[in-house]
C-alpha atoms as a PDB file:
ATOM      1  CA  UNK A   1     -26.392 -83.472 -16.469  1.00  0.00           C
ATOM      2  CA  UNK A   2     -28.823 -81.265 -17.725  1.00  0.00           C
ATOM      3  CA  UNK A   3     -29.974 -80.851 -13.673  1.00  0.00           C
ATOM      4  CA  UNK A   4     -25.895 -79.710 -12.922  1.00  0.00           C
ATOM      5  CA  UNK A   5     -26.207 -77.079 -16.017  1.00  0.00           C
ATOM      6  CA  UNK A   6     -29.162 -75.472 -14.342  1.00  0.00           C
ATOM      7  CA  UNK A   7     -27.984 -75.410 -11.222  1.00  0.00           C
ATOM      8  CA  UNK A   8     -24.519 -73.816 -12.496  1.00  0.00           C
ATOM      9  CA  UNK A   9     -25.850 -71.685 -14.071  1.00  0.00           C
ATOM     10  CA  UNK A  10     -28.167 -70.445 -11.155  1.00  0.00           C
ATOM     11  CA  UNK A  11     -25.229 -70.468  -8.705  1.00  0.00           C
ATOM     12  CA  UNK A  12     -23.216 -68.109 -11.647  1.00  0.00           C
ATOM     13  CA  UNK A  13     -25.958 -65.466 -11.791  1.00  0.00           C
ATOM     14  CA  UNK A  14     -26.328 -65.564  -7.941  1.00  0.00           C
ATOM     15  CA  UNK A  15     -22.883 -64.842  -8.009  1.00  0.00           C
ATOM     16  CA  UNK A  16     -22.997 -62.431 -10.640  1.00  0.00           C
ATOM     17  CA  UNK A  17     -26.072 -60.869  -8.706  1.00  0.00           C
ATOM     18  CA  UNK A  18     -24.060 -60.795  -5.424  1.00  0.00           C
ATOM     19  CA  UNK A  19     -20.736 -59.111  -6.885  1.00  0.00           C
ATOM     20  CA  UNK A  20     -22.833 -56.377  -8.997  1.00  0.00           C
ATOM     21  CA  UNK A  21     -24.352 -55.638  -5.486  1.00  0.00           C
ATOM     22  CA  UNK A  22     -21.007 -55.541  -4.071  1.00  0.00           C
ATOM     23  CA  UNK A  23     -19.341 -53.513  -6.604  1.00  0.00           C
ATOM     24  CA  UNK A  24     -22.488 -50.635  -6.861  1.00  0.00           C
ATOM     25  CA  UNK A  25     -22.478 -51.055  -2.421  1.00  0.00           C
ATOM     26  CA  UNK A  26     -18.585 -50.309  -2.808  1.00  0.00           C
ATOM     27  CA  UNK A  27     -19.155 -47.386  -5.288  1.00  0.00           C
ATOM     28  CA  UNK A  28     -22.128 -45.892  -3.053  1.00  0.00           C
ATOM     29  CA  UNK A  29     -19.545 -46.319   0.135  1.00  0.00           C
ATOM     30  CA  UNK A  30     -16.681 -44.918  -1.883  1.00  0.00           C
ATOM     31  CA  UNK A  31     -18.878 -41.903  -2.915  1.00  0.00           C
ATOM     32  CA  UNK A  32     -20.305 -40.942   0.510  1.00  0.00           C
ATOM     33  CA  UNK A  33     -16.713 -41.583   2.162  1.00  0.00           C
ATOM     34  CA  UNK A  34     -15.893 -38.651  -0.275  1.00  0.00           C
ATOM     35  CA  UNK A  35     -18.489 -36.908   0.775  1.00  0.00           C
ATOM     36  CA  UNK A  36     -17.820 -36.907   4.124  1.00  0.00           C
ATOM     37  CA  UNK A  37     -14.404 -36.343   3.930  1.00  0.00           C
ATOM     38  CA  UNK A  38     -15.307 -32.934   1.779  1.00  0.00           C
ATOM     39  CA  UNK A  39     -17.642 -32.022   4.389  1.00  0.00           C
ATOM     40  CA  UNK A  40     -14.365 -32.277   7.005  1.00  0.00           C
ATOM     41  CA  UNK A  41     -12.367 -30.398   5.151  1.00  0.00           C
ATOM     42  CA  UNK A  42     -14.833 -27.874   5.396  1.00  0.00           C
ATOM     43  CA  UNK A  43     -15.489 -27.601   8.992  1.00  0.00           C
ATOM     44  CA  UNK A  44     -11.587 -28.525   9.419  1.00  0.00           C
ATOM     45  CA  UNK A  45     -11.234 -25.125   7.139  1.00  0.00           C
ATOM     46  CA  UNK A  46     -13.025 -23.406  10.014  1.00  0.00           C
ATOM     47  CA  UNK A  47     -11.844 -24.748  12.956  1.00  0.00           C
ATOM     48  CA  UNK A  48      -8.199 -24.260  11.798  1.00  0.00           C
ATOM     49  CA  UNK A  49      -8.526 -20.566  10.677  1.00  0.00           C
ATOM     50  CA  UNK A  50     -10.388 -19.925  13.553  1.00  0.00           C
ATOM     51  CA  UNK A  51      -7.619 -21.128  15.801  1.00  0.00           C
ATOM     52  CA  UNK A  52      -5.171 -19.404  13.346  1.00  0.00           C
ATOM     53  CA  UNK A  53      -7.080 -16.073  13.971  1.00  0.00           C
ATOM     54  CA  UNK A  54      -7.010 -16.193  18.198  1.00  0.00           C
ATOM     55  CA  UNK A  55      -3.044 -17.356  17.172  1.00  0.00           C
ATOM     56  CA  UNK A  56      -2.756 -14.283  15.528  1.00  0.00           C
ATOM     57  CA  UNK A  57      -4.131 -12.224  17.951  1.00  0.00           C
ATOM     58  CA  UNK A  58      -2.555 -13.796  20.536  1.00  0.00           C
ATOM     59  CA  UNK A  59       0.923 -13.210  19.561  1.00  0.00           C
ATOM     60  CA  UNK A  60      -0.184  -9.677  19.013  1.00  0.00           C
ATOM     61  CA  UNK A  61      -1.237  -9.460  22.232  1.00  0.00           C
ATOM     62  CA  UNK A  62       2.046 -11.027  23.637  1.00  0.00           C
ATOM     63  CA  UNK A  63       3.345  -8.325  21.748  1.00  0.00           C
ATOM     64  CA  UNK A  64       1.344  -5.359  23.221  1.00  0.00           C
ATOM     65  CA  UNK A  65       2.117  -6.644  26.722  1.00  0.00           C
ATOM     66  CA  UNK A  66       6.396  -7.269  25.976  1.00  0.00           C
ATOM     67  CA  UNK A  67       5.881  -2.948  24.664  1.00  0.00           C
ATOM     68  CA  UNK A  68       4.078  -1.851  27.795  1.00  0.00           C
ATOM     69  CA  UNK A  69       6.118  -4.226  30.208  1.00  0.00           C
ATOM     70  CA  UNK A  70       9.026  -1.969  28.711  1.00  0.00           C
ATOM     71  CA  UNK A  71       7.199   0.996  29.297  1.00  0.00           C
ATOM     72  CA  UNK A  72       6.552   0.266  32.772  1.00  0.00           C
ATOM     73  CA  UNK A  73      10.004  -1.010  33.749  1.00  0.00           C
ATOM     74  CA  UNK A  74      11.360   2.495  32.417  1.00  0.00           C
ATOM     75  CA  UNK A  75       8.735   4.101  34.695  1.00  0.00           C
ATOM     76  CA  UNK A  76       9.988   2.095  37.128  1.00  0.00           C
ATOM     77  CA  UNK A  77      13.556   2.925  36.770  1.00  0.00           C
ATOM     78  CA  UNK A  78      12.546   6.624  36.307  1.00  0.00           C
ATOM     79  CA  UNK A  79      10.866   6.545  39.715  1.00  0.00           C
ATOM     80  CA  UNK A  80      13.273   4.839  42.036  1.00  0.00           C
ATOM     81  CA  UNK A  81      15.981   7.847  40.458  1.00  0.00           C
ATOM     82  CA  UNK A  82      13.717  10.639  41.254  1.00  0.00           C
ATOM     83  CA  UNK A  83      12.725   9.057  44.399  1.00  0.00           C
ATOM     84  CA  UNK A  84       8.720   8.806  43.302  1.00  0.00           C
ATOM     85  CA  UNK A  85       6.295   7.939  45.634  1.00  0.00           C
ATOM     86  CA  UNK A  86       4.522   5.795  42.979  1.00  0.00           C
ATOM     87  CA  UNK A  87       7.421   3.592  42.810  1.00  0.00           C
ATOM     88  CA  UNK A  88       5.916   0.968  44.004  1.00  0.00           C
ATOM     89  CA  UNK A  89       2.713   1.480  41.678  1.00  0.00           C
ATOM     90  CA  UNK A  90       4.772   0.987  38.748  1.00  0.00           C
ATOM     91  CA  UNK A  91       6.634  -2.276  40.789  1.00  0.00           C
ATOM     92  CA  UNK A  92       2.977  -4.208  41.006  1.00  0.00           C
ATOM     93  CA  UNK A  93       2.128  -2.988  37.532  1.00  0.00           C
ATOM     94  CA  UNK A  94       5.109  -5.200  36.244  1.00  0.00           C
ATOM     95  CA  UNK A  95       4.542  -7.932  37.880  1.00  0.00           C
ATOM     96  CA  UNK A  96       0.698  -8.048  36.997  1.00  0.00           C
ATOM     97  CA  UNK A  97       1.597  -7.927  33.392  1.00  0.00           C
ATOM     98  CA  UNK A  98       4.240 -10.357  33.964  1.00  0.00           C
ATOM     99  CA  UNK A  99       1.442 -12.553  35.088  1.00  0.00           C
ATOM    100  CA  UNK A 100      -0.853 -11.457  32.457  1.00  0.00           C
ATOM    101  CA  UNK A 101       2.059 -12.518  29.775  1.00  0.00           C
ATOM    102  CA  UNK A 102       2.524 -15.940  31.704  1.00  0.00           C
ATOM    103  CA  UNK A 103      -1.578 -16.828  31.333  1.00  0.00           C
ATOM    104  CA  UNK A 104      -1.015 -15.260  27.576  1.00  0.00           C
ATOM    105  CA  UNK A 105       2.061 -17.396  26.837  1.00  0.00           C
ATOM    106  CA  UNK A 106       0.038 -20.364  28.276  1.00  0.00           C
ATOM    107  CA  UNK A 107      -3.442 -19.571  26.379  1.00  0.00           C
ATOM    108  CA  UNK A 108      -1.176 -19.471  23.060  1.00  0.00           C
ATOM    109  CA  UNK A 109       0.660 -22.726  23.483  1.00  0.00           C
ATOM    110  CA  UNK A 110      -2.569 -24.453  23.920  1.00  0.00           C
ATOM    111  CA  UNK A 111      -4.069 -22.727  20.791  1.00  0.00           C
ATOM    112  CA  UNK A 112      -0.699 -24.052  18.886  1.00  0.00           C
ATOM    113  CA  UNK A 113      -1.301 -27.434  20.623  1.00  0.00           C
ATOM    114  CA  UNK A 114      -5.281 -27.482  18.992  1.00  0.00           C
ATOM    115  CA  UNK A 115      -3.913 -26.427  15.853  1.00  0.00           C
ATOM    116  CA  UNK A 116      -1.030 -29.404  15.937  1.00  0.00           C
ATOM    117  CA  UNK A 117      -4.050 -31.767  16.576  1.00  0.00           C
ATOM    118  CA  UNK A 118      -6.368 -30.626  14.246  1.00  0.00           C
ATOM    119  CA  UNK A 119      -3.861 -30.850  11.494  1.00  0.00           C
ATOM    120  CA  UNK A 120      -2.713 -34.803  12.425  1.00  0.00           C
ATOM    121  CA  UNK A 121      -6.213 -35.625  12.305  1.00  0.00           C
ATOM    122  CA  UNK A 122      -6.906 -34.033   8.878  1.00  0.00           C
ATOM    123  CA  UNK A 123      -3.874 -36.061   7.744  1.00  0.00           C
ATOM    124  CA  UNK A 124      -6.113 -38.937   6.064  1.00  0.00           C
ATOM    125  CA  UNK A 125      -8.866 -36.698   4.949  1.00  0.00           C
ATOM    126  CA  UNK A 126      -5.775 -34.882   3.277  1.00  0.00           C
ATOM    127  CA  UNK A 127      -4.991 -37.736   1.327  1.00  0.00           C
ATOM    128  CA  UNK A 128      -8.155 -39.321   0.454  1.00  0.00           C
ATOM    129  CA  UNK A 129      -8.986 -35.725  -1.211  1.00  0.00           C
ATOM    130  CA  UNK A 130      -5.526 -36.095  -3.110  1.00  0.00           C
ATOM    131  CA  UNK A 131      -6.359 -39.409  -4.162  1.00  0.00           C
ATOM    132  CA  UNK A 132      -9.521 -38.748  -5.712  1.00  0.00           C
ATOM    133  CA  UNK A 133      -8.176 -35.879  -7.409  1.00  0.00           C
ATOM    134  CA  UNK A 134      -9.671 -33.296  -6.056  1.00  0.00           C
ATOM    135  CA  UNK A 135      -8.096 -30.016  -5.622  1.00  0.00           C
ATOM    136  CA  UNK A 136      -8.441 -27.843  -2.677  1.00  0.00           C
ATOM    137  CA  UNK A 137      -6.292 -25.296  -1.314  1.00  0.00           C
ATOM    138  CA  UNK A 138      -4.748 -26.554   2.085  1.00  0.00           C
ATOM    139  CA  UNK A 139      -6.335 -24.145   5.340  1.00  0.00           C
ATOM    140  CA  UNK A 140      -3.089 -24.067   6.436  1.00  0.00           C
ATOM    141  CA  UNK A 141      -1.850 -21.516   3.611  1.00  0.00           C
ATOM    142  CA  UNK A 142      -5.516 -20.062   4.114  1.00  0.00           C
ATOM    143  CA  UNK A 143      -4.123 -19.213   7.191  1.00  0.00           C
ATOM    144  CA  UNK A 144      -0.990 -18.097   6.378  1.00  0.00           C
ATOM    145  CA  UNK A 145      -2.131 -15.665   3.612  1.00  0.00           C
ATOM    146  CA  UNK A 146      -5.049 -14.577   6.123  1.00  0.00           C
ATOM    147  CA  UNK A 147      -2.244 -13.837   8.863  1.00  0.00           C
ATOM    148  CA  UNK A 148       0.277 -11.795   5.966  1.00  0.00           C
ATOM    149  CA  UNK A 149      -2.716  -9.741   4.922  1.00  0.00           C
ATOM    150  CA  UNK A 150      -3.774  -8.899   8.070  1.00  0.00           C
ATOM    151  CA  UNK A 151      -0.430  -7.984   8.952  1.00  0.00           C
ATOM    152  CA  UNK A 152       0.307  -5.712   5.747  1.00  0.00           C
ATOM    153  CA  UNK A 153      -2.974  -4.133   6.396  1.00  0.00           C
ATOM    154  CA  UNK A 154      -2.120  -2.674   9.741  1.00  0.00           C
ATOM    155  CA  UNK A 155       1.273  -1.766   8.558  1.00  0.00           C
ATOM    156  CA  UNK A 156      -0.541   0.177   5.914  1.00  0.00           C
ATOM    157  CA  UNK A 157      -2.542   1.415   8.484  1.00  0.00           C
ATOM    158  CA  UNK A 158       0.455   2.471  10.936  1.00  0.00           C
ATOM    159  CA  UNK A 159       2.297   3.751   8.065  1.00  0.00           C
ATOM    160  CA  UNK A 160      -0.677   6.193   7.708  1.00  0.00           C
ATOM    161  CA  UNK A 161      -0.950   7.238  10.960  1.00  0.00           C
ATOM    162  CA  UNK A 162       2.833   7.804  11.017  1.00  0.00           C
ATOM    163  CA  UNK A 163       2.768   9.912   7.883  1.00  0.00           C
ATOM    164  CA  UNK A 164      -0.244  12.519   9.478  1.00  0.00           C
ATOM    165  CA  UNK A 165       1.924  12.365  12.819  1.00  0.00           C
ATOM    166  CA  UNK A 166       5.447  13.685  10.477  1.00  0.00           C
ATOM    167  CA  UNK A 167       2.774  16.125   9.086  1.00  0.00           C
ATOM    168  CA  UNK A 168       1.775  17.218  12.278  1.00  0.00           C
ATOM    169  CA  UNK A 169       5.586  17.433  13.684  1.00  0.00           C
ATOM    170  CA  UNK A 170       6.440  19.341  10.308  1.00  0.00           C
ATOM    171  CA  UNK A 171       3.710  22.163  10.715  1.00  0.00           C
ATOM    172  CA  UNK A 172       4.669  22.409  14.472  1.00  0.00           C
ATOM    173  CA  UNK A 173       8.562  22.565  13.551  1.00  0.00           C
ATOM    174  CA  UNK A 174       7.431  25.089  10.944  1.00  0.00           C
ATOM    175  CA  UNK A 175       5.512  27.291  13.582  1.00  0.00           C
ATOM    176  CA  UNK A 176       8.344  27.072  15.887  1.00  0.00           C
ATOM    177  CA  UNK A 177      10.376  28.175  13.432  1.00  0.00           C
ATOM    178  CA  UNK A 178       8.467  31.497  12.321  1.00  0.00           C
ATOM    179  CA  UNK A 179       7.684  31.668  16.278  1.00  0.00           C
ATOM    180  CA  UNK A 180      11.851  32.152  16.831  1.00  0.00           C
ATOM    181  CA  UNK A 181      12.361  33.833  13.966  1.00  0.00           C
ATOM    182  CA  UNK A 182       9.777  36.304  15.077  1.00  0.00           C
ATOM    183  CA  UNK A 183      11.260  36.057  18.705  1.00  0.00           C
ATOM    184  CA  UNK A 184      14.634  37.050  17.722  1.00  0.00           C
ATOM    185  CA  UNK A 185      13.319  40.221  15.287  1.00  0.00           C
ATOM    186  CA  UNK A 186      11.717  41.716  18.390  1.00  0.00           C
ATOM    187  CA  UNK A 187      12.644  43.204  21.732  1.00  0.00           C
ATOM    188  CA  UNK A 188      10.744  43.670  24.707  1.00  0.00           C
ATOM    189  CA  UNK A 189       7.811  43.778  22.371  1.00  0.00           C
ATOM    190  CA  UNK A 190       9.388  46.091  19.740  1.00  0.00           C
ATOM    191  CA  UNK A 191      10.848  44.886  16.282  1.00  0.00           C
ATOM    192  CA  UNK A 192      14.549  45.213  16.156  1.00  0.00           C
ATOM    193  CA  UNK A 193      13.930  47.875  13.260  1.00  0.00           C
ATOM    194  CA  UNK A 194      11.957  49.853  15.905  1.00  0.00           C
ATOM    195  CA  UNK A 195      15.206  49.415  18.079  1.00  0.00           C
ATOM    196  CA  UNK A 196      17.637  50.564  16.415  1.00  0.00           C
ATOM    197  CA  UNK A 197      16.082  53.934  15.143  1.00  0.00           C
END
């Protein structure tokens, strides 16, 4: 009897030894998985605003060749009424940026594609994160707020450029002005005063 209390007793802290190991393995596992998972949220943070940035400029770009495809089709027009010779100039400069947009257009919908991708596989990383309660703020608004300052930046920017150019178009109305008014006081070189004396 004695002999079965021993041996109970032995096969209680074996099992006792075996489920502390278990439970400190499972806390070492659960720690690095957390780990891990913070270090791909990090490199997920850079891949996706990278790919947000080339979005960005992408659609910019998109943008810049839609304005000068515009630009060139009123050439065009302008040409074949004034009978140009460099009609057909402006002709293969549309389609080459109709091209251009077309491997644009393409480049962009793969970027989207990478970003679709990268943001299903983050999914679980996403929710481990939330689970152990730590907070983070999602790359995904990173990019957004990246993308809105960016844009109010070169609106700023544009909006400064505009306001020298309506100084610039304000002096020259202004010396136009004084030019006329100078024009019409004076005939064939001689002030009107001079004139009519």
């Amino acid at each position: 009897m004695r002999c079965i209390g021993m041996m109970e007793e032995l096969v209680a802290e074996g099992c006792s030894a075996i489920k502390s190991r278990h439970d400190k393995t499972n806390e070492e596992l659960a720690d690095l998985r957390l780990q891990v998972h913070q270090e791909y949220l990090e490199a997920f943070r850079r891949l996706y605003k990278t790919l947000g940035q080339l979005v960005y400029k992408k659609e910019k770009r998109l943008e810049e060749i839609d304005r000068n495809i515009r630009t060139t089709h009123i050439q065009l027009e302008f040409a074949i009424e004034t009978f140009d010779p460099n009609a057909k100039k402006h002709s293969d400069a549309k389609k080459e940026l109709y091209k251009l947009r077309a491997q644009v257009e393409e480049e962009l919908e793969m970027l989207k594609d990478k970003m679709a991708q990268a943001l299903e596989m983050f999914g679980p990383t996403e929710d481990a994160l939330n689970q152990a309660g730590i907070e983070f703020v999602h790359p995904a608004e990173e990019v957004e707020d990246g993308n809105l300052t960016r844009r109010s930046k070169m609106v700023e920017y544009r909006a400064h450029l505009a306001k020298q150019e309506e100084v610039k178009i304000a002096a020259e109305r202004e010396e136009l002005k004084r030019s006329k008014t100078l024009q019409s006081q004076q005939y064939r070189g001689k002030t009107v005063q001079q004139i009519t004396q």
